[in-house]
N, C-alpha and C. Protein backbone atom coordinates (compact mmCIF):
# COMPACT_ATOMS: atom_id res chain seq x y z
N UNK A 1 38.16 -37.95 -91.58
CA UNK A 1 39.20 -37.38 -92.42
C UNK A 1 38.84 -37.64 -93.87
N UNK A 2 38.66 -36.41 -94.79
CA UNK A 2 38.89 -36.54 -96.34
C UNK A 2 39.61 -37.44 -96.64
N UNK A 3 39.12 -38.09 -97.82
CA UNK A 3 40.37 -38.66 -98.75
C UNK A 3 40.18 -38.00 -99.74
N UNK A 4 41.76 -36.96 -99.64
CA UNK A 4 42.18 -36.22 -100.54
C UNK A 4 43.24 -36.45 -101.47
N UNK A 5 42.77 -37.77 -102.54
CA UNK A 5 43.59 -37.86 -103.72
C UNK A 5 43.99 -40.24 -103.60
N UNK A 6 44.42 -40.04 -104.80
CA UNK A 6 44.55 -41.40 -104.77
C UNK A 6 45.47 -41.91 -103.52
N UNK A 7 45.09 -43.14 -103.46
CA UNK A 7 45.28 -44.30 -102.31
C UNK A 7 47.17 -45.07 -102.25
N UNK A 8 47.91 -44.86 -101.47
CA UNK A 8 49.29 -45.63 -102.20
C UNK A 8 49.38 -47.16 -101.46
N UNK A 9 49.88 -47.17 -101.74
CA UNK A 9 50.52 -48.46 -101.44
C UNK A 9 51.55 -48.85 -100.41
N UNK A 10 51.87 -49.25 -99.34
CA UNK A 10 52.96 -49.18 -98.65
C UNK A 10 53.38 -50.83 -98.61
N UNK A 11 54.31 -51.50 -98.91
CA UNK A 11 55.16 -52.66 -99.02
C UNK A 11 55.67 -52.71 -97.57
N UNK A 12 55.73 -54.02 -96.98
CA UNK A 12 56.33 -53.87 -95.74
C UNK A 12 56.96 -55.76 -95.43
N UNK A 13 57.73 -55.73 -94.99
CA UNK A 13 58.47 -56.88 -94.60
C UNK A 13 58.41 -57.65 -93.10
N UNK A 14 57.69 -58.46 -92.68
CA UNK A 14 57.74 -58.60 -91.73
C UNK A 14 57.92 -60.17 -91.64
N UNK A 15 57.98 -60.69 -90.58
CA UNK A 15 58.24 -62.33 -90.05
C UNK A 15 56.64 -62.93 -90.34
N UNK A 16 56.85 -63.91 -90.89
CA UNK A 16 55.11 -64.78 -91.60
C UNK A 16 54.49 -65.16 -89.99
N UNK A 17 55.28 -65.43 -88.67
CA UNK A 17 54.30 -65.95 -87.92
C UNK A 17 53.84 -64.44 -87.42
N UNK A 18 54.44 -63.48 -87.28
CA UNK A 18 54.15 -61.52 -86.95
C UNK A 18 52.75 -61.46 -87.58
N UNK A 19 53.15 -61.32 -88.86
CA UNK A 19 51.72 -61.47 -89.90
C UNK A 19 50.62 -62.01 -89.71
N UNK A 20 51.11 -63.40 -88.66
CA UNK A 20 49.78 -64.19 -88.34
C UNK A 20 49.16 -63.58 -87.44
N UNK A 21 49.93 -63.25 -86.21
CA UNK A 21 49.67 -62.94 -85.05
C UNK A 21 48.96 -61.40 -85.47
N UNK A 22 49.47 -60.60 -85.88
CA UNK A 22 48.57 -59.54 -86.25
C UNK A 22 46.99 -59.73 -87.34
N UNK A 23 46.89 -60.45 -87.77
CA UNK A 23 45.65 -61.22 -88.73
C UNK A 23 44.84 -61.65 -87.71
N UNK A 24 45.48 -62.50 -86.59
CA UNK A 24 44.59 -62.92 -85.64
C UNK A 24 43.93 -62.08 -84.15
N UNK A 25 44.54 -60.83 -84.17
CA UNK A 25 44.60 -60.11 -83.58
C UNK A 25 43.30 -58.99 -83.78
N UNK A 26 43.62 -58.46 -85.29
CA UNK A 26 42.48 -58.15 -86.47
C UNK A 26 41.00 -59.27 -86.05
N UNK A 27 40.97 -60.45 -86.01
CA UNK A 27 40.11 -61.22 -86.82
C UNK A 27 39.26 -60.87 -85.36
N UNK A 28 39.89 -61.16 -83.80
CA UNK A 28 39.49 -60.67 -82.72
C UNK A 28 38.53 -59.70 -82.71
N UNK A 29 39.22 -58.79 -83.03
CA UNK A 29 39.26 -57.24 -82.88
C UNK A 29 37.79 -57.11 -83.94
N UNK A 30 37.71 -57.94 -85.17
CA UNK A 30 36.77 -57.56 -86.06
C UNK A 30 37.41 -56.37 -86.97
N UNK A 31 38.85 -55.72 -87.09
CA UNK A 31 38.89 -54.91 -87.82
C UNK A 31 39.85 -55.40 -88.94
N UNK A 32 40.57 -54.77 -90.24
CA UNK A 32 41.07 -54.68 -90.84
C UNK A 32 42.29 -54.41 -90.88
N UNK A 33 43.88 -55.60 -91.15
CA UNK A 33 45.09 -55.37 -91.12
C UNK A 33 45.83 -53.64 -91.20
N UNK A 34 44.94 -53.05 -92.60
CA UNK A 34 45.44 -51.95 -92.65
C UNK A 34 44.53 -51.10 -91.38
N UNK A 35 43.71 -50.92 -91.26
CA UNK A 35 42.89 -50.27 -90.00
C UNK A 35 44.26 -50.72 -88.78
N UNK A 36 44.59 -51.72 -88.27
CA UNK A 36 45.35 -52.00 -87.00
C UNK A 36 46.41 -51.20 -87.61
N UNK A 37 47.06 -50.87 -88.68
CA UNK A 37 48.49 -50.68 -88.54
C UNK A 37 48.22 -48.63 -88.93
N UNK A 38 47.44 -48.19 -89.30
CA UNK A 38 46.95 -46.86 -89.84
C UNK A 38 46.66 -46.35 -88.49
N UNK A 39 45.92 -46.90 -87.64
CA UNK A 39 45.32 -46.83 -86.48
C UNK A 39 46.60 -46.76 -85.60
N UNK A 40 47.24 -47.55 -85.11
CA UNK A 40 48.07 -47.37 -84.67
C UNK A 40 49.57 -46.76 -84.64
N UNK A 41 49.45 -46.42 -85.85
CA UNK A 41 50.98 -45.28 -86.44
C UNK A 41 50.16 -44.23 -85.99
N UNK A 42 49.01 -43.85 -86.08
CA UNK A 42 48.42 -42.38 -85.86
C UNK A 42 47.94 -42.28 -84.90
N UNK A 43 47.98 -43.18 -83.52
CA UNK A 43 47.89 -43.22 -82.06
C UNK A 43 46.50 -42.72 -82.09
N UNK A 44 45.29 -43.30 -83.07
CA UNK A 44 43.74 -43.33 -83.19
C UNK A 44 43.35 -44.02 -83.14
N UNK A 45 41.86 -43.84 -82.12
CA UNK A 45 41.36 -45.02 -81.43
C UNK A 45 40.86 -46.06 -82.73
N UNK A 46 41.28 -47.50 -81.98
CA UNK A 46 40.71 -48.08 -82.92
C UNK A 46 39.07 -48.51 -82.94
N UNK A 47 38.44 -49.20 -84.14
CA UNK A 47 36.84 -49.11 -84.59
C UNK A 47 36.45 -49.31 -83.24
N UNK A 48 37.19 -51.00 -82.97
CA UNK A 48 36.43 -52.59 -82.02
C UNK A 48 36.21 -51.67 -80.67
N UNK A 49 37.48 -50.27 -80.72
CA UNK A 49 37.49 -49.60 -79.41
C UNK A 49 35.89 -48.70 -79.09
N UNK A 50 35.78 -48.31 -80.32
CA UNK A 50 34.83 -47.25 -80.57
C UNK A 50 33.37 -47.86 -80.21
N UNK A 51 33.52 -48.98 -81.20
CA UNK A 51 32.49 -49.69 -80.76
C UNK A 51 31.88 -49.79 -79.31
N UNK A 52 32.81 -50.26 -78.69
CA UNK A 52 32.69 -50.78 -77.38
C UNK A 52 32.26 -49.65 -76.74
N UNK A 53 32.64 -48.56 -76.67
CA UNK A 53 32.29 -47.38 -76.18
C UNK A 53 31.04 -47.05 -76.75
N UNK A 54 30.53 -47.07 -77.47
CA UNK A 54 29.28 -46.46 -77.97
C UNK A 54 28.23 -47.33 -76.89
N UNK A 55 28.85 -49.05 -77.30
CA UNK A 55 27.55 -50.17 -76.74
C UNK A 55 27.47 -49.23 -75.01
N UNK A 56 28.53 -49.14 -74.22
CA UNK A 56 28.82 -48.56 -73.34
C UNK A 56 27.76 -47.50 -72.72
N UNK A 57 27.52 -46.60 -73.73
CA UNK A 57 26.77 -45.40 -73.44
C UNK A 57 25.16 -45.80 -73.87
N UNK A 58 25.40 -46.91 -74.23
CA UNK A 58 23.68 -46.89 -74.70
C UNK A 58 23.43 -47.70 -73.69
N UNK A 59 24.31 -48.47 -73.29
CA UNK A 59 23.73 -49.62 -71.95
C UNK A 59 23.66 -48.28 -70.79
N UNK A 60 24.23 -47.68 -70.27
CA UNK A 60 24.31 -47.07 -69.43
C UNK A 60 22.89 -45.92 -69.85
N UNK A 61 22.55 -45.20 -70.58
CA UNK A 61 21.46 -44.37 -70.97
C UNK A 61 20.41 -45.67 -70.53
N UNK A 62 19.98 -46.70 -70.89
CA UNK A 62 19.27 -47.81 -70.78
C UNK A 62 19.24 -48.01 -69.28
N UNK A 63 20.13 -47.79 -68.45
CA UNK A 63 19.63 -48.50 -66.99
C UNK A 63 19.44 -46.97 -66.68
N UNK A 64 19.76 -46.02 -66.91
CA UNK A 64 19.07 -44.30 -66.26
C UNK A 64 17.52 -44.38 -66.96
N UNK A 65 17.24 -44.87 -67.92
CA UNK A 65 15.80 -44.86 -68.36
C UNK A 65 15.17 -45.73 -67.74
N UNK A 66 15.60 -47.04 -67.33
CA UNK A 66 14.76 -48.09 -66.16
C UNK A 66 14.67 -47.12 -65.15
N UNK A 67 15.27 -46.70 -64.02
CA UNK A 67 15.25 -46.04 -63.01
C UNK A 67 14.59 -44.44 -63.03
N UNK A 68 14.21 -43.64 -64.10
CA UNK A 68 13.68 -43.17 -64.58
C UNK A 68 12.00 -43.28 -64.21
N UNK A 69 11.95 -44.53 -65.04
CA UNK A 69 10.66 -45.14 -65.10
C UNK A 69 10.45 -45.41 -64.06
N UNK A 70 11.11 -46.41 -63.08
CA UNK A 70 10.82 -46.83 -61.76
C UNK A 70 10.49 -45.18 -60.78
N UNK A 71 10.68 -44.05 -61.10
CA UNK A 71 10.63 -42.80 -60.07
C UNK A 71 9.18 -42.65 -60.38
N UNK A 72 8.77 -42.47 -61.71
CA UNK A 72 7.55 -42.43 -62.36
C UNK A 72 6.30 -42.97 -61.83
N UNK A 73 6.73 -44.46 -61.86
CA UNK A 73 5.91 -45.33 -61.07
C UNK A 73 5.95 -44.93 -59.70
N UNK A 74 6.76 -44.54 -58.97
CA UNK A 74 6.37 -44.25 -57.38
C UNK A 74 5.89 -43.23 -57.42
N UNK A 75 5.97 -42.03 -57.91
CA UNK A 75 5.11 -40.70 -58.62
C UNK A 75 4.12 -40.98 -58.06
N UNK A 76 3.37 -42.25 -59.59
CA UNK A 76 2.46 -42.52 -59.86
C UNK A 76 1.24 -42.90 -58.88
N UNK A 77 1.59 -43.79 -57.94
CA UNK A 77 1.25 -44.63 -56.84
C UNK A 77 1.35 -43.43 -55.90
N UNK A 78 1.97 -42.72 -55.58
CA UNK A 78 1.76 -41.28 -54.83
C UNK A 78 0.50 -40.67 -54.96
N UNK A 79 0.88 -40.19 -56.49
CA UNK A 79 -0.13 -39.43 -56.46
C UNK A 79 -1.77 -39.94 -56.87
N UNK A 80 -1.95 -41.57 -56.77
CA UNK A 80 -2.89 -42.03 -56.98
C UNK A 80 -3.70 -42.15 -55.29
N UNK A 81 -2.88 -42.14 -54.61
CA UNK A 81 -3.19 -42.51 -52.85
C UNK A 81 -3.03 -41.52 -52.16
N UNK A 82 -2.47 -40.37 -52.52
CA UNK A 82 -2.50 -39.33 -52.25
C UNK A 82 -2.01 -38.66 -51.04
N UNK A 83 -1.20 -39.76 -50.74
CA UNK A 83 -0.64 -40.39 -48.92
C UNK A 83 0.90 -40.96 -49.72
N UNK A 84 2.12 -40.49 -48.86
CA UNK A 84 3.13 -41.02 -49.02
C UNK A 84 3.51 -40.84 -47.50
N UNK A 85 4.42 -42.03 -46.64
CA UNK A 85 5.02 -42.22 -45.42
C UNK A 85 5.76 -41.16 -45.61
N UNK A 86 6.10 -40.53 -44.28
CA UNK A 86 6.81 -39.40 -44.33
C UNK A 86 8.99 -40.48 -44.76
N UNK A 87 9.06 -41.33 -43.94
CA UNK A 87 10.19 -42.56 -43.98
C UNK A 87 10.54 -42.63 -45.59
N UNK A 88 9.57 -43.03 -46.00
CA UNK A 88 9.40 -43.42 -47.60
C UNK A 88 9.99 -42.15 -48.64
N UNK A 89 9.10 -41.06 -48.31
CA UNK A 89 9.37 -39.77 -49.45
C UNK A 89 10.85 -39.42 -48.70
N UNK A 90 11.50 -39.66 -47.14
CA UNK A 90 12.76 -39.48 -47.37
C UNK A 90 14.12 -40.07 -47.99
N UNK A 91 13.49 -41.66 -48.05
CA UNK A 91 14.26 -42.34 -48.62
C UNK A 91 14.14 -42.61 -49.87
N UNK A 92 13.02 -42.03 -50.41
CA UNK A 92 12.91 -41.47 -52.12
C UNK A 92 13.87 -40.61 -52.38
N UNK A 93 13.73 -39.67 -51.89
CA UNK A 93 14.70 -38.27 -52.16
C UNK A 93 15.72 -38.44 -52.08
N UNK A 94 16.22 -39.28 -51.03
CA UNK A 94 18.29 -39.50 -50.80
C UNK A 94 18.21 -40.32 -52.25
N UNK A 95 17.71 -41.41 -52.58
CA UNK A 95 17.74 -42.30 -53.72
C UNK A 95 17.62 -41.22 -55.30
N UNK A 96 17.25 -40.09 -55.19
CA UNK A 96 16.41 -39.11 -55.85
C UNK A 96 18.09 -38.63 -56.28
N UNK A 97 18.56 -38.12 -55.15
CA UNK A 97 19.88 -37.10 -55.07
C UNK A 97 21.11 -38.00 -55.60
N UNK A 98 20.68 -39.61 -54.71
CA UNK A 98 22.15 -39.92 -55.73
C UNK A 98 21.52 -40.61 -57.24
N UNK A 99 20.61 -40.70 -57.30
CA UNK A 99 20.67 -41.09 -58.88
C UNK A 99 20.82 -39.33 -59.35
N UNK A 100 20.79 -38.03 -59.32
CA UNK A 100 21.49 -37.45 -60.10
C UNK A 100 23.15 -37.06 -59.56
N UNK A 101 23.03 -36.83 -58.61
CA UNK A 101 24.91 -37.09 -58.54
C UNK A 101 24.87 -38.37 -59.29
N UNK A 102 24.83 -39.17 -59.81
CA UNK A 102 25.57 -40.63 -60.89
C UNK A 102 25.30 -39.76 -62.26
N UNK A 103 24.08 -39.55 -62.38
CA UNK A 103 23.76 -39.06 -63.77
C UNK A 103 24.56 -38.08 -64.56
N UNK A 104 25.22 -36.64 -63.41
CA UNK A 104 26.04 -36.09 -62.92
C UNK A 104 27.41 -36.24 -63.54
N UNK A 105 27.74 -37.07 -62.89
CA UNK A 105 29.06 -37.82 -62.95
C UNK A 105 29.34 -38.50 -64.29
N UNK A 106 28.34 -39.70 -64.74
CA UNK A 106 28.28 -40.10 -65.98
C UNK A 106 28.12 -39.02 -67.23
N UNK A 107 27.57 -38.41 -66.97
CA UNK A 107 27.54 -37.14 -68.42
C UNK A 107 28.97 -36.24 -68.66
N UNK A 108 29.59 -36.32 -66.78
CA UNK A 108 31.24 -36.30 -67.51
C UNK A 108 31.86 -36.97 -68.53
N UNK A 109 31.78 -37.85 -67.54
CA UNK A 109 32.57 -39.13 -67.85
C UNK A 109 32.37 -39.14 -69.93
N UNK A 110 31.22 -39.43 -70.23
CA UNK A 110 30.71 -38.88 -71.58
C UNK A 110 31.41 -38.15 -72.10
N UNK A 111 31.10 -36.27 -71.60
CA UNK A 111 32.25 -35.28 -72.33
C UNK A 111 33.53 -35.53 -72.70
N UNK A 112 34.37 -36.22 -72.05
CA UNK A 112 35.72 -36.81 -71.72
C UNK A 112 35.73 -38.00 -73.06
N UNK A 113 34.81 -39.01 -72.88
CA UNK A 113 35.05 -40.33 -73.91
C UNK A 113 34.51 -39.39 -75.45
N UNK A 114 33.89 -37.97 -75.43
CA UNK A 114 33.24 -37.95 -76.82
C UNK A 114 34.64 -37.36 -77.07
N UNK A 115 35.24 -36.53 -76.42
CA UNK A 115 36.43 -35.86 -76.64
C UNK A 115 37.81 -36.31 -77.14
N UNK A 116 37.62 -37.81 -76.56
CA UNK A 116 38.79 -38.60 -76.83
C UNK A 116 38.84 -39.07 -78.17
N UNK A 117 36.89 -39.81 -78.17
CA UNK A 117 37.03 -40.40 -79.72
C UNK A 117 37.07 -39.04 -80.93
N UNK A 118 36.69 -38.16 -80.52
CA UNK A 118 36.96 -36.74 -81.19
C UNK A 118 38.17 -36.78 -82.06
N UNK A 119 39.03 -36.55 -80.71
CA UNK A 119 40.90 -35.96 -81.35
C UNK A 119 41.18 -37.56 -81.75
N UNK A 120 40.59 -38.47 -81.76
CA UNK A 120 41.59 -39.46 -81.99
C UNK A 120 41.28 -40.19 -83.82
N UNK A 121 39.76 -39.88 -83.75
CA UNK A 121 39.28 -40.26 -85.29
C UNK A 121 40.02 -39.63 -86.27
């Protein structure tokens, strides 16, 4: 969102241990008093949330690139021996089918979380 025009000020009254408890809440969180209370009048996700979601998708991209690699390597060893068990290349392939049904599934799952942090920023 633009910032379109000077910044105001909003005064607010609350109970000193409230204050704490929201400071400590913040300090958790890693974000900023006004961020928790801006964030939350405007029902937008907050940063610590965002964050977490991003680490989320990179850990998860990270174990599809191990397993990735690991298909590669049996490829590899295939096509170096030039002989694969008939047992083996079937239980490659079921392993084959559900790592993309997950992959599948997770790239929803994705559309959905980019969508959320979308409307909510």
């Amino acid at each position: 969102m633009k910032n379109s025009g000077k910044e105001e000020r909003i005064f607010m009254r609350i109970q000193k241990h409230r204050k704490q408890n929201w400071k400590n809440l913040c300090s958790k969180k890693g974000i900023s008093l006004s961020s928790l209370i801006i964030n939350s009048v405007e029902n937008r996700i907050f940063d610590d949330e965002r964050r977490k979601i991003l680490a989320f998708i990179e850990k998860q991209d990270n174990i599809f690139v191990r397993i990735e690699n690991n298909i590669n390597q049996v490829a590899k060893i295939a096509n170096a021996q030039k002989f694969i068990k008939s047992e083996a290349l079937k239980g490659f392939n079921e392993k084959l089918k559900t790592i993309t049904e997950l992959k599948e599934k997770q790239n929803e799952i994705f559309i959905k979380i980019y969508s959320l942090i979308a409307r909510k920023t």
